[in-house]
Protein backbone atom coordinates (compact mmCIF):
# COMPACT_ATOMS: atom_id res chain seq x y z
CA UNK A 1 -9.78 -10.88 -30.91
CA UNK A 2 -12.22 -12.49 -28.10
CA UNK A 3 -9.75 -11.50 -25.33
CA UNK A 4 -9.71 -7.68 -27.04
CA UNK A 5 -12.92 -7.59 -26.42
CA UNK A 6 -13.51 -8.79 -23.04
CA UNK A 7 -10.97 -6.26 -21.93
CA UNK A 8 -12.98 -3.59 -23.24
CA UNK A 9 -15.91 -5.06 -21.83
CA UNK A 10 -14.54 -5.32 -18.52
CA UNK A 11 -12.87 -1.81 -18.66
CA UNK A 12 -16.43 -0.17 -19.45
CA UNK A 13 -17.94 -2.05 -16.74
CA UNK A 14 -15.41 -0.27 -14.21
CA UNK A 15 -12.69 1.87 -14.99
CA UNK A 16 -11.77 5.35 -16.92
CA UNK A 17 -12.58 6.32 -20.46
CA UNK A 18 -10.57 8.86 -22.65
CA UNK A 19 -11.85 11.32 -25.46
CA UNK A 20 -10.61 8.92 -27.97
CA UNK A 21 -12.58 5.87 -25.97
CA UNK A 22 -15.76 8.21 -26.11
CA UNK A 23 -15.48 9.14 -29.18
CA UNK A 24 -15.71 5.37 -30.36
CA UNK A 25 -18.14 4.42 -27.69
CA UNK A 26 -20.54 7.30 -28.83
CA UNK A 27 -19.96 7.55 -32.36
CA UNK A 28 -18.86 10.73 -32.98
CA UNK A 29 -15.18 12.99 -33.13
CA UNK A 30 -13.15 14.17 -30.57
CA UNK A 31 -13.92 17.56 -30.68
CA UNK A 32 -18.25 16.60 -30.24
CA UNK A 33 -17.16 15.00 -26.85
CA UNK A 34 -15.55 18.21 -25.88
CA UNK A 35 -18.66 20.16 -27.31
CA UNK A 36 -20.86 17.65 -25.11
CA UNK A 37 -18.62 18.71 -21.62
CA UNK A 38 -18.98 22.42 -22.35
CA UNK A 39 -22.78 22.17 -23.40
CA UNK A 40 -24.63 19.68 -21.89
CA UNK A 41 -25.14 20.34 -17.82
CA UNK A 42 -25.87 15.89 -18.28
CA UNK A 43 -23.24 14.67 -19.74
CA UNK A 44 -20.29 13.02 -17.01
CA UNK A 45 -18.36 15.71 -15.86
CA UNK A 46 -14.32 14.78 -16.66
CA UNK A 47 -11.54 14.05 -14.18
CA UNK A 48 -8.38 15.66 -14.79
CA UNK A 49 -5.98 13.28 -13.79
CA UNK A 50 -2.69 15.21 -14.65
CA UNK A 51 -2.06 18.10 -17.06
CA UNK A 52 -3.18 16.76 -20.32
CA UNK A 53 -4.57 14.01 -18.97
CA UNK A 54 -8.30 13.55 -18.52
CA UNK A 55 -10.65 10.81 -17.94
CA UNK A 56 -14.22 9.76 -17.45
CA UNK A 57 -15.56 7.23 -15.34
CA UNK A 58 -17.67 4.82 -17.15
CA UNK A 59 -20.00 4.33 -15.06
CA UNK A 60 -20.77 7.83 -15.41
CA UNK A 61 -21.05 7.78 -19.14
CA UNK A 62 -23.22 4.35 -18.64
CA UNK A 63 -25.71 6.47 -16.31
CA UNK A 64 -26.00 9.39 -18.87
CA UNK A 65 -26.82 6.98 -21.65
CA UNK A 66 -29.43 5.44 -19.40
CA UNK A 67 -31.01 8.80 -18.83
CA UNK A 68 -31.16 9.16 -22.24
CA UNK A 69 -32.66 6.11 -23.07
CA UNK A 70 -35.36 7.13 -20.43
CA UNK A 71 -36.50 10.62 -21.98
């Protein structure tokens, strides 16, 4: 379970994020993260890596949540 966790650790410290990672990360659905891309001009911008296949760099979503935090 440890080692589970240090991967995840070490993939939000560098690395991509998908919806589904978001969604956990955040606390909300799938569909809120989309809503959050098409709404909010702050929120990290996605990468589309392939068709049907889309990413988010962490460190991105790490900034926004520190801007958040700020406000």
């Amino acid at each position: 379970m440890q080692l589970i966790e240090e991967t995840q650790a070490q993939q939000q410290n560098s690395g991509f994020a998908t919806d589904h990672d978001l969604r956990k990360h955040i606390k909300c659905s799938r569909s809120k993260v989309w809503q959050l891309v098409k709404d909010d001009p702050n929120f990290p911008k996605p990468i589309k890596v392939t068709n049907g296949m889309t990413r988010w760099l962490w460190s991105d979503v790490h900034k926004w949540e520190n801007a958040l935090k700020s406000k």
